[in-house]
C-alpha atoms as a PDB file:
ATOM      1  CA  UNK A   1     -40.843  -8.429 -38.929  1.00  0.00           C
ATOM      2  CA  UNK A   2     -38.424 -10.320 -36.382  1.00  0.00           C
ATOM      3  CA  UNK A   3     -34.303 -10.076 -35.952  1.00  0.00           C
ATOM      4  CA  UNK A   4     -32.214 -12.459 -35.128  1.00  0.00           C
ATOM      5  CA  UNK A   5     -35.408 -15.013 -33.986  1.00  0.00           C
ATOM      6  CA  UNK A   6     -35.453 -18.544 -35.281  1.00  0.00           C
ATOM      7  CA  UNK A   7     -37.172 -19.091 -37.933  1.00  0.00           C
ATOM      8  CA  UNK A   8     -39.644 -21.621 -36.200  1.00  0.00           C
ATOM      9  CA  UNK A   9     -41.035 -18.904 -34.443  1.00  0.00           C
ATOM     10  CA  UNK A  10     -42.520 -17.071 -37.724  1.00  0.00           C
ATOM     11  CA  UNK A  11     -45.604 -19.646 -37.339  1.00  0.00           C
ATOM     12  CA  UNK A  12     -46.558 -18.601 -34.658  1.00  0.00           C
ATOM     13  CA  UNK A  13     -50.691 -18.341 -34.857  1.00  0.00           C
ATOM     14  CA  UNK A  14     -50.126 -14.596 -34.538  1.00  0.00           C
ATOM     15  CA  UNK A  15     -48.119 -14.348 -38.019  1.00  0.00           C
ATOM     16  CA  UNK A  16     -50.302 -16.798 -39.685  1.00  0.00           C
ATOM     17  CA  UNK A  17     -52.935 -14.448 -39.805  1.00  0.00           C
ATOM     18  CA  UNK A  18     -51.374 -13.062 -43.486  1.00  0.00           C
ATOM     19  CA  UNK A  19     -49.568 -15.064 -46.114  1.00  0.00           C
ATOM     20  CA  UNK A  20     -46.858 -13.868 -46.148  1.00  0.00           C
ATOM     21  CA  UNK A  21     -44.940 -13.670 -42.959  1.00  0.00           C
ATOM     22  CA  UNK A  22     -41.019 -12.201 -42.368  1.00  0.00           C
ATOM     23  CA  UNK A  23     -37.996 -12.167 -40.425  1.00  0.00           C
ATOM     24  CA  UNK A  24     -33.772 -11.105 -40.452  1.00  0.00           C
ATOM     25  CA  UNK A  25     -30.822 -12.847 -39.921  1.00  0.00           C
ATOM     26  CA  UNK A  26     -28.204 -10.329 -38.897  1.00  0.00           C
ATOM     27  CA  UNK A  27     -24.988 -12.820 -37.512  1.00  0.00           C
ATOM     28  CA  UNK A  28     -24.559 -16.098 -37.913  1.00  0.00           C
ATOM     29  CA  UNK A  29     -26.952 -18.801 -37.794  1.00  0.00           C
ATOM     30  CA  UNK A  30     -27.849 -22.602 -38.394  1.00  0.00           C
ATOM     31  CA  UNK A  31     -30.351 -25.104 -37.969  1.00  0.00           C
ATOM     32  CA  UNK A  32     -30.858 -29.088 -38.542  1.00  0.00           C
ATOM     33  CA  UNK A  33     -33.145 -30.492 -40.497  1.00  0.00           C
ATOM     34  CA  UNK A  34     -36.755 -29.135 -40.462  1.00  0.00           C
ATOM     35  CA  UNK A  35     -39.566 -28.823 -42.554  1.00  0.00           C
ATOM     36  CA  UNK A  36     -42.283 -25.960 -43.190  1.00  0.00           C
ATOM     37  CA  UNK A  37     -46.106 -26.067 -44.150  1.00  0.00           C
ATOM     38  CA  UNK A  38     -45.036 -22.606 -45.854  1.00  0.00           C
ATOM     39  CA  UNK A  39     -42.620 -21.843 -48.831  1.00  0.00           C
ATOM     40  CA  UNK A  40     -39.619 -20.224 -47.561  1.00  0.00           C
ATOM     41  CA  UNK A  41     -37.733 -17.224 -49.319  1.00  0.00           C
ATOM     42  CA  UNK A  42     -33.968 -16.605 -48.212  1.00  0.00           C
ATOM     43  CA  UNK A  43     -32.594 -13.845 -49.776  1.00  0.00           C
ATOM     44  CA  UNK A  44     -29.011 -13.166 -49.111  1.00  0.00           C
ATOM     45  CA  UNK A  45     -27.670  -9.279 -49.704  1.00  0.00           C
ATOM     46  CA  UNK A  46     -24.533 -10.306 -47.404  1.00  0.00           C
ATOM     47  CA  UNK A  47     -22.900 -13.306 -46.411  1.00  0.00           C
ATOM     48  CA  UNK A  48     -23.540 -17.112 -47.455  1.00  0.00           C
ATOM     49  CA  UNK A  49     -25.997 -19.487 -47.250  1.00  0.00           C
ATOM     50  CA  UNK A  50     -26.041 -23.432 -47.227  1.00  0.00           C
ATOM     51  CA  UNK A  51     -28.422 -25.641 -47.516  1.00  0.00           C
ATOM     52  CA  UNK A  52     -29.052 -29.127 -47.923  1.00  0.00           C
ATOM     53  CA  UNK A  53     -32.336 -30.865 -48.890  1.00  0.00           C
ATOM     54  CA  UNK A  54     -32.540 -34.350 -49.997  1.00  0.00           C
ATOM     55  CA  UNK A  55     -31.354 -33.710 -53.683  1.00  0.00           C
ATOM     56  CA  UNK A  56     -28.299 -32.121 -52.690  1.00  0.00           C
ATOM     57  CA  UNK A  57     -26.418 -29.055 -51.638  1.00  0.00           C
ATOM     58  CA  UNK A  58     -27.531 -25.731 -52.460  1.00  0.00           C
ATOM     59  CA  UNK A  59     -25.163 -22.781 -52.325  1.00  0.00           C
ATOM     60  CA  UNK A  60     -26.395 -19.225 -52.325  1.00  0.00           C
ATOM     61  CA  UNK A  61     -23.666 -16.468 -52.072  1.00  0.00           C
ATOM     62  CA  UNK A  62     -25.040 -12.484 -51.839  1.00  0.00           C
ATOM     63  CA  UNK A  63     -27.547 -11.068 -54.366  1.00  0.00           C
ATOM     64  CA  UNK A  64     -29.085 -14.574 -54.535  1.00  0.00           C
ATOM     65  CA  UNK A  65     -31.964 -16.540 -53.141  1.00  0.00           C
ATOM     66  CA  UNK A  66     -33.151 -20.061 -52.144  1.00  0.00           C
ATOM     67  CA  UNK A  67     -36.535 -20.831 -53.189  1.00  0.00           C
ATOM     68  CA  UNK A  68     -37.714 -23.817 -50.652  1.00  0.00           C
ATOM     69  CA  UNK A  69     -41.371 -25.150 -51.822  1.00  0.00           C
ATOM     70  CA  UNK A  70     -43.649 -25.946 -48.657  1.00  0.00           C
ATOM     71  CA  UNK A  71     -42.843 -29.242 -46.902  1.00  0.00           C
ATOM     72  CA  UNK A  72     -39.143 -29.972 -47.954  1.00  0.00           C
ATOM     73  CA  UNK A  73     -37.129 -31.296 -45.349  1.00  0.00           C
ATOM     74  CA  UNK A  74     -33.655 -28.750 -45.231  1.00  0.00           C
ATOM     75  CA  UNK A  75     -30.936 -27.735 -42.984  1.00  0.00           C
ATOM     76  CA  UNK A  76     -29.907 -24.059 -43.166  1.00  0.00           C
ATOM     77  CA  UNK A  77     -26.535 -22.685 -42.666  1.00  0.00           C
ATOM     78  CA  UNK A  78     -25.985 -18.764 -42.793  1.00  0.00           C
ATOM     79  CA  UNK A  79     -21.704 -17.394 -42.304  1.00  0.00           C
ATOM     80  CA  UNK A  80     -20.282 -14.625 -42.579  1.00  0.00           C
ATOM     81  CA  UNK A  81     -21.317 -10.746 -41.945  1.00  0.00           C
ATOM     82  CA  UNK A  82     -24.725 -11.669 -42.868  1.00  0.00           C
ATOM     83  CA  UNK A  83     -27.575  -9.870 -43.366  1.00  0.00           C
ATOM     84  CA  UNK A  84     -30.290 -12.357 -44.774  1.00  0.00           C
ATOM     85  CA  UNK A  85     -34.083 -12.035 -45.329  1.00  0.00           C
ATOM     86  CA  UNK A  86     -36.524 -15.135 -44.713  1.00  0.00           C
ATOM     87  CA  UNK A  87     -39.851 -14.826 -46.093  1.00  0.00           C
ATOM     88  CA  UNK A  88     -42.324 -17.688 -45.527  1.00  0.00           C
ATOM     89  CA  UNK A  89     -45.659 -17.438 -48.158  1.00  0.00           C
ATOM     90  CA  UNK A  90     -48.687 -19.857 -47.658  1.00  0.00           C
ATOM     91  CA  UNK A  91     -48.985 -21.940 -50.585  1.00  0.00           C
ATOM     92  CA  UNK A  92     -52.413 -19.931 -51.817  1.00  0.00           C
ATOM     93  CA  UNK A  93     -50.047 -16.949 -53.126  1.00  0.00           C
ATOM     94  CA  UNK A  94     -46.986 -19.121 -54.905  1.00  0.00           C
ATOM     95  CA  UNK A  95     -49.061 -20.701 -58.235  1.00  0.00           C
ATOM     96  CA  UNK A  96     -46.656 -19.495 -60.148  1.00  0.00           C
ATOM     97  CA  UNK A  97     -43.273 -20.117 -58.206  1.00  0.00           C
ATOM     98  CA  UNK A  98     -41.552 -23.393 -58.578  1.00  0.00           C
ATOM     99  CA  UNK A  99     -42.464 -26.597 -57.763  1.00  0.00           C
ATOM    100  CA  UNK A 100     -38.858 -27.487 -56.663  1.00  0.00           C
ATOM    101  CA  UNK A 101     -36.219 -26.259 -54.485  1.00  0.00           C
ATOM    102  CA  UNK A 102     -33.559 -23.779 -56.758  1.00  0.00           C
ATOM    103  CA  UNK A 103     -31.096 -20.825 -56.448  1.00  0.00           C
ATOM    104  CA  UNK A 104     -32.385 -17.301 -58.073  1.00  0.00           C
ATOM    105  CA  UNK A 105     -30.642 -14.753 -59.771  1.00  0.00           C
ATOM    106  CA  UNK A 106     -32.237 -11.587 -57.470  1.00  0.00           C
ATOM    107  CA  UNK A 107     -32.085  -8.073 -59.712  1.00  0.00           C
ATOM    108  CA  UNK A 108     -31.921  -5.009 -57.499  1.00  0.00           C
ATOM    109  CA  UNK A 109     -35.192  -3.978 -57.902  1.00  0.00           C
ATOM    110  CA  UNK A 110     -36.575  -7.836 -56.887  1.00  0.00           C
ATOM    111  CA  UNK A 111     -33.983  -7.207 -53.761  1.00  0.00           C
ATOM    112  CA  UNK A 112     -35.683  -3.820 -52.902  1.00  0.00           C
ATOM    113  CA  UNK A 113     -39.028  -5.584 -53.407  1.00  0.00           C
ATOM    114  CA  UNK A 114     -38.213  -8.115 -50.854  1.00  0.00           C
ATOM    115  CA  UNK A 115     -36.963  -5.957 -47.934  1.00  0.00           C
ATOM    116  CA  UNK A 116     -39.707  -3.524 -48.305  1.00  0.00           C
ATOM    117  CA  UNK A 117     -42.251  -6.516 -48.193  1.00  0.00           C
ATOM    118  CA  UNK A 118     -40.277  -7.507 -45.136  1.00  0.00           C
ATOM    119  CA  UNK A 119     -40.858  -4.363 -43.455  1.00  0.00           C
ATOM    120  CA  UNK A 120     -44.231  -4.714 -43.325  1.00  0.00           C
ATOM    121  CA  UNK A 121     -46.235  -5.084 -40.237  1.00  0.00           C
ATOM    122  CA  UNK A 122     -47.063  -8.814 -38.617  1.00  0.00           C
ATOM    123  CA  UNK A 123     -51.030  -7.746 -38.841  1.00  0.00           C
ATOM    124  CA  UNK A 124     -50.632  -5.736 -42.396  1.00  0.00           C
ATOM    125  CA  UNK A 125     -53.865  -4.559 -44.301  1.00  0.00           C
ATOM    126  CA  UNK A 126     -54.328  -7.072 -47.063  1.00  0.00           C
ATOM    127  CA  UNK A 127     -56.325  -4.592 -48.991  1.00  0.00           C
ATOM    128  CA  UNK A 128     -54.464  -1.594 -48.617  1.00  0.00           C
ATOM    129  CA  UNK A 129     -50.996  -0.661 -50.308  1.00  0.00           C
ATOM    130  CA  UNK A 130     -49.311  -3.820 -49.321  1.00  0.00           C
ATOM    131  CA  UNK A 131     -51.094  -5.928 -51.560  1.00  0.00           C
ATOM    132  CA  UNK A 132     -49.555  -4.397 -54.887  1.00  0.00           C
ATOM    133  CA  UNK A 133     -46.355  -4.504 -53.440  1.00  0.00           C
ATOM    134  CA  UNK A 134     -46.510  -8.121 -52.703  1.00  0.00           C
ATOM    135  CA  UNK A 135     -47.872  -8.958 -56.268  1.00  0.00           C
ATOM    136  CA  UNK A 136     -45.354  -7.168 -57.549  1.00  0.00           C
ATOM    137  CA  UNK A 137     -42.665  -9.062 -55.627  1.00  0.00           C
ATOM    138  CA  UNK A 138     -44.216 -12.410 -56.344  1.00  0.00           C
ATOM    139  CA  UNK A 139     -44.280 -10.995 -59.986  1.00  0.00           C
ATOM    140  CA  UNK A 140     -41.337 -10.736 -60.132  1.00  0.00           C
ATOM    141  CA  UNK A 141     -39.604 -13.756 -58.308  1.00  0.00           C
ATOM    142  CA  UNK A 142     -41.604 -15.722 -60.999  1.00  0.00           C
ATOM    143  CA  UNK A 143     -39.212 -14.439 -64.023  1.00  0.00           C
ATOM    144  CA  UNK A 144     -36.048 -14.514 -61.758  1.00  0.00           C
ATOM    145  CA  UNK A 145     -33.506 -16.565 -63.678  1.00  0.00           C
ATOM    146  CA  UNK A 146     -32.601 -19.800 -62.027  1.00  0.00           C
ATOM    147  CA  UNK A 147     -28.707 -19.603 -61.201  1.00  0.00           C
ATOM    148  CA  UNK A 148     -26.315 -23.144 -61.723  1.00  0.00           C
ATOM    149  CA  UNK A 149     -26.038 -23.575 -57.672  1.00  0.00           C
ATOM    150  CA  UNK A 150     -27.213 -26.778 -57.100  1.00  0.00           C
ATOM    151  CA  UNK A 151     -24.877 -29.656 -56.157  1.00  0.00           C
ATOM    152  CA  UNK A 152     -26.396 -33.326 -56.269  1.00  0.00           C
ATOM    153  CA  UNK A 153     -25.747 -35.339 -53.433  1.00  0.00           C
ATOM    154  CA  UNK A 154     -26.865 -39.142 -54.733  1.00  0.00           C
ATOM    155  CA  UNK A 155     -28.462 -41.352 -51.812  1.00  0.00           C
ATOM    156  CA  UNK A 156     -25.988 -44.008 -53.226  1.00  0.00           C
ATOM    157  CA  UNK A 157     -23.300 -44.970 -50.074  1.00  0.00           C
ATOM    158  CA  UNK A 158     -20.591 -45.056 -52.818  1.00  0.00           C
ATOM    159  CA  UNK A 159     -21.306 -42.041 -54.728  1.00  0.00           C
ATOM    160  CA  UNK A 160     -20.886 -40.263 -51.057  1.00  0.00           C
ATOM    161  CA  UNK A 161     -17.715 -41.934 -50.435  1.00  0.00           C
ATOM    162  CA  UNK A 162     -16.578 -39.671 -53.705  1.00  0.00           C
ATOM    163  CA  UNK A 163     -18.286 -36.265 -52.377  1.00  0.00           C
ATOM    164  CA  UNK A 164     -16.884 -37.494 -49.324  1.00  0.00           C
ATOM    165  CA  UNK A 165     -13.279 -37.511 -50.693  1.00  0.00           C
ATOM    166  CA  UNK A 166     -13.601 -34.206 -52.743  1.00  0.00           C
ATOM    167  CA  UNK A 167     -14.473 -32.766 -49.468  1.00  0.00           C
ATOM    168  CA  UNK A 168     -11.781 -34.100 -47.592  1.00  0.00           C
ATOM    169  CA  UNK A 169      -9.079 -33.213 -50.162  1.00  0.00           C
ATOM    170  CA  UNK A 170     -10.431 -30.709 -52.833  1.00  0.00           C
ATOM    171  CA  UNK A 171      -6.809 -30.797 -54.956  1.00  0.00           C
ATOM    172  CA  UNK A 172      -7.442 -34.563 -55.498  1.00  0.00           C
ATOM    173  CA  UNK A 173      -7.556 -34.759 -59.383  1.00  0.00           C
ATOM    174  CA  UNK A 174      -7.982 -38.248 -59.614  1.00  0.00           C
ATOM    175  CA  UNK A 175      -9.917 -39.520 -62.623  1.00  0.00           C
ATOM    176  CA  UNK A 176     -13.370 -41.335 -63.206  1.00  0.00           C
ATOM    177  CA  UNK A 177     -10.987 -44.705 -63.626  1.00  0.00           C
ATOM    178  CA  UNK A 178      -9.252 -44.286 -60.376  1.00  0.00           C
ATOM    179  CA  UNK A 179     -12.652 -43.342 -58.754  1.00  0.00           C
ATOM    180  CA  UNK A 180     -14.207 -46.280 -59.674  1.00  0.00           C
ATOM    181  CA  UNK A 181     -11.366 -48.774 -58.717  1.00  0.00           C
ATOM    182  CA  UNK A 182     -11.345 -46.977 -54.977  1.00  0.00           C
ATOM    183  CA  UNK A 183     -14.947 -47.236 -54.361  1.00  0.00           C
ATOM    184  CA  UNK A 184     -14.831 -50.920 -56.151  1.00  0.00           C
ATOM    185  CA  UNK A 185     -17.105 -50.198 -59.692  1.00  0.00           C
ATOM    186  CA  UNK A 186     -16.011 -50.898 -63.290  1.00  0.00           C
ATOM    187  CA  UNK A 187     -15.499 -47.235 -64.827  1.00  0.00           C
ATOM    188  CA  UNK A 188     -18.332 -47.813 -66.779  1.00  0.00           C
ATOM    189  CA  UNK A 189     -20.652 -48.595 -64.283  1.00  0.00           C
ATOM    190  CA  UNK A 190     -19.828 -45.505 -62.386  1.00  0.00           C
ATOM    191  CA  UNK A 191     -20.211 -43.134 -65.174  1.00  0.00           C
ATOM    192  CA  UNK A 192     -23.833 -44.564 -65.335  1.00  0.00           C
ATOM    193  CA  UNK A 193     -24.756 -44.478 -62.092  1.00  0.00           C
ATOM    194  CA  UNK A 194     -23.819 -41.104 -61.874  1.00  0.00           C
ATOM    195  CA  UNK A 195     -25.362 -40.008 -64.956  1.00  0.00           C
ATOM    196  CA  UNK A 196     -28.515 -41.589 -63.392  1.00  0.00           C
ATOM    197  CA  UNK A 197     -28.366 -39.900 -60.096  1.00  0.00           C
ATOM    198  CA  UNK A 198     -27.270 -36.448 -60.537  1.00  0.00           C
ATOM    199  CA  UNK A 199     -28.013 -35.882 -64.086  1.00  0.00           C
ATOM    200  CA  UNK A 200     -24.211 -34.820 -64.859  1.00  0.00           C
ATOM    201  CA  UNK A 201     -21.437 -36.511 -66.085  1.00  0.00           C
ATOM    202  CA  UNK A 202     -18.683 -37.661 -63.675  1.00  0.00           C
ATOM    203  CA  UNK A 203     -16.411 -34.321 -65.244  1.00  0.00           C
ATOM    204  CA  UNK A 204     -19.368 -31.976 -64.738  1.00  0.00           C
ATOM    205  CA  UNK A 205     -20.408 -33.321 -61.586  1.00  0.00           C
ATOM    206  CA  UNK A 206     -17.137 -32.846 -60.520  1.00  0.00           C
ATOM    207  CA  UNK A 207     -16.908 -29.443 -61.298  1.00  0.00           C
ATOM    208  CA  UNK A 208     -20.319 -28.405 -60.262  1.00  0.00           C
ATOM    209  CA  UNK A 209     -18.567 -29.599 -57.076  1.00  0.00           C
ATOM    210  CA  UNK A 210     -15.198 -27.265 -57.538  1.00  0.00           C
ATOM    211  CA  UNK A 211     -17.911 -24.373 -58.079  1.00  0.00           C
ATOM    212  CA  UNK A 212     -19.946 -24.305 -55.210  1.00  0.00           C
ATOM    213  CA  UNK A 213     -16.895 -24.864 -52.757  1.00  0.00           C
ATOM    214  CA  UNK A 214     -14.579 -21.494 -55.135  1.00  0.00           C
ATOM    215  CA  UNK A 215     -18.730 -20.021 -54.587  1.00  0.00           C
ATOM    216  CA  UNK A 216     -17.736 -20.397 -50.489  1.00  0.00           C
ATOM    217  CA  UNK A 217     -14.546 -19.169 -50.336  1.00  0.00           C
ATOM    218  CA  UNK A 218     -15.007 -16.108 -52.933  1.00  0.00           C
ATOM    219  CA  UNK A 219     -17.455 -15.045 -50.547  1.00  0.00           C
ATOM    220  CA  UNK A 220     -15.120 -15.535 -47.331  1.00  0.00           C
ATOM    221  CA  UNK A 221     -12.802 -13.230 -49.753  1.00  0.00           C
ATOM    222  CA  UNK A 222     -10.013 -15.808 -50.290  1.00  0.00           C
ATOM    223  CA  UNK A 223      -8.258 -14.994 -53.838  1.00  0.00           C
ATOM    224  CA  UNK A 224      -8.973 -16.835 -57.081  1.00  0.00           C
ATOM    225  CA  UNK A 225      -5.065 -17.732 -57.224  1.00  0.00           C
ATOM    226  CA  UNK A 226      -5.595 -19.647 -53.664  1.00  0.00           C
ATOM    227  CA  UNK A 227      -8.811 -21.099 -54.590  1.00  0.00           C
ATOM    228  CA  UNK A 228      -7.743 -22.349 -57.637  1.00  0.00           C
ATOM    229  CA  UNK A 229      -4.714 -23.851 -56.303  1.00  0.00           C
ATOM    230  CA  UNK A 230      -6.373 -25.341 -53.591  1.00  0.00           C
ATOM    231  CA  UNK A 231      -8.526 -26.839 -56.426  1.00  0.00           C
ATOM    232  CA  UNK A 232      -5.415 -28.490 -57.720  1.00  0.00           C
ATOM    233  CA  UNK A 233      -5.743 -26.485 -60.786  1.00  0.00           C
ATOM    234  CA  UNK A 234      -1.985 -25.390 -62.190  1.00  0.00           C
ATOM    235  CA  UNK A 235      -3.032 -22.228 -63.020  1.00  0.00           C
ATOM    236  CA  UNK A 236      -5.367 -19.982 -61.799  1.00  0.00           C
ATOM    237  CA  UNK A 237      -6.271 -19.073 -65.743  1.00  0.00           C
ATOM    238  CA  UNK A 238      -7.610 -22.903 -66.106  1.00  0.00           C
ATOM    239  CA  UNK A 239      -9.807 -22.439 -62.767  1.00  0.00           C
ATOM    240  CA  UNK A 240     -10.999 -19.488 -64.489  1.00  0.00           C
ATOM    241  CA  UNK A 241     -11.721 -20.798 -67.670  1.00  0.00           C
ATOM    242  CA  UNK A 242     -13.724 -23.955 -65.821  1.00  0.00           C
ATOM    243  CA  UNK A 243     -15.834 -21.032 -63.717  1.00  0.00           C
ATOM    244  CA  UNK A 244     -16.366 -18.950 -67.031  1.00  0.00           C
ATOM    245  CA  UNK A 245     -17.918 -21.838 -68.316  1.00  0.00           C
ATOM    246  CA  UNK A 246     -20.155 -23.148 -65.927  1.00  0.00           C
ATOM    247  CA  UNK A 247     -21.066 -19.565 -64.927  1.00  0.00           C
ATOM    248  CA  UNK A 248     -20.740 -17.612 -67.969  1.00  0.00           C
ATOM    249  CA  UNK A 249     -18.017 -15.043 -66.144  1.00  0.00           C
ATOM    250  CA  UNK A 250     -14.726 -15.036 -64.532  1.00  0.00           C
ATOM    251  CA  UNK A 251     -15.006 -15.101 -60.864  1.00  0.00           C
ATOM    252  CA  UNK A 252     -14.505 -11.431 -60.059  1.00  0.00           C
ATOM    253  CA  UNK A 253     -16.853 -10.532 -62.272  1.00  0.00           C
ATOM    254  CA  UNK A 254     -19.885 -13.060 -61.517  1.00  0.00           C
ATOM    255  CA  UNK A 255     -19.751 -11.405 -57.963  1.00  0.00           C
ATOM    256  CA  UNK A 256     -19.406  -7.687 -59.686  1.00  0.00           C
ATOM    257  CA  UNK A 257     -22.154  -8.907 -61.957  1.00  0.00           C
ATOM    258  CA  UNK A 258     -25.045  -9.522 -59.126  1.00  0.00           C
ATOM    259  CA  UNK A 259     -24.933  -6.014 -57.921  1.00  0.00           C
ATOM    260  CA  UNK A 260     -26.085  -4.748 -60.546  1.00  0.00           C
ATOM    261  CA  UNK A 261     -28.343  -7.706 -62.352  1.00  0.00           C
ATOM    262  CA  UNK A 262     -31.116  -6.518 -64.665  1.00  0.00           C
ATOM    263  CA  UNK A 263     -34.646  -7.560 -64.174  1.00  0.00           C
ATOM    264  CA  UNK A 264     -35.715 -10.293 -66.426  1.00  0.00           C
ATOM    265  CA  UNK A 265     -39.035  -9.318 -67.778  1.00  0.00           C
ATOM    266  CA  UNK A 266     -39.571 -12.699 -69.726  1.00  0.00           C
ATOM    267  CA  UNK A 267     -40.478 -16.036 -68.590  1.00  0.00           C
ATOM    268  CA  UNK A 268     -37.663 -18.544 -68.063  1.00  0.00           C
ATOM    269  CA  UNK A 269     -37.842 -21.124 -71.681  1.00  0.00           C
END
């Protein structure tokens, strides 16, 4: 296992000689866009990491991970007082992981699972007692439910110049009709184009956005009255409501509820 190393350096010939290979990120840390011939695991038990790949932006606050399949081009962004596993797997070992890039829900035991797997030797016996515990991680990280952290980012120039403007002014409430007039679209046209791109509708999209960025700043510790202000909600009770439903809890307790997450022991549907 490596601290505070880039990444890059974990394919090295020397830690290719197991599948699954490890490191810590223990302040902060970023890098541009780059690629990997293995899957990538980043668990994070403090701080937050960002990431975007070229469907979007992909959020993952403490107690969850980012599943990255092998050979997706992603940046990486880790803030915060961070203390953030990578784990890189060659492909032989993942059959039954994903296909595509998500956030997962990460159970303590799954958490546990992880850093002792990352406290394993470079040169580890692949017969001996680490080979249960890896099989039991991977196991496991193939029931973890997938969490709602996933913002699409359209290739479309105009459907940027909207992220583009939620970024720049978050309390902008401005609806699909006034979106569509400053980025010159009928409303229509815009509701179907991003309905086509992203999957959402213009509402949900928009909210998916307002989650990720209250995901951020809950984890920089700023209140749920600021954040929902700075949301250009009225009150803080209709923020909550909008988080509760995406979500499926209030703010405060979505972060209470990852400490202690049960372990799914059934496939996701």
């Amino acid at each position: 296992m490596q601290r505070n190393a880039d990444p890059e350096d974990a394919f090295e010939d020397y830690n290719l000689l197991r599948p699954i290979s490890s490191m810590i990120v223990n302040e902060g840390w970023q890098k541009d866009r780059h690629a990997h011939r293995r899957a990538q695991l980043l668990l994070s038990v403090r701080g937050l990491i960002t990431s975007e790949v070229e469907s979007g932006l992909w959020l993952v606050p403490s107690h969850n991970a980012l599943w990255i399949p092998p050979g997706i081009s992603h940046s990486v962004r880790c803030t915060g007082d961070v203390e953030i596993y990578l784990v890189f797997m060659d492909e032989a070992i993942i059959s039954a992981l994903p296909d595509e890039c998500c956030t997962l829900a990460i159970s303590p035991l799954l958490r546990e699972l992880i850093r002792a797997v990352s406290e394993l030797p470079p040169l580890y016996d692949e017969t001996g007692p680490p080979a249960p515990l890896i099989q039991t991680m991977l196991n496991e990280l193939a029931t973890a439910p997938v969490e709602q952290l996933h913002l699409p980012v359209p290739a479309d120039p105009r459907l940027r110049k909207v992220t583009d403007g939620w970024a720049a002014d978050p309390a902008d409430r401005a609806k699909l009709g006034v979106w569509a007039s400053r980025i010159g679209m009928s409303e229509r046209s815009l509701s179907r184009l991003v309905l086509e791109q992203t999957g959402m509708s213009f509402v949900r999209w928009r909210q998916q956005f307002q989650i990720m960025l209250a995901l951020e700043r809950l984890a920089r510790g700023v209140s749920v009255q600021t954040i929902a202000f700075d949301l250009g909600y009225e009150t803080p009770s209709a923020f909550i409501a909008m988080f509760r439903k995406i979500l499926g809890a209030s703010p405060n307790r979505y972060l209470a509820r990852a400490e202690k997450r049960p372990t799914r022991t059934t496939p996701p549907s």
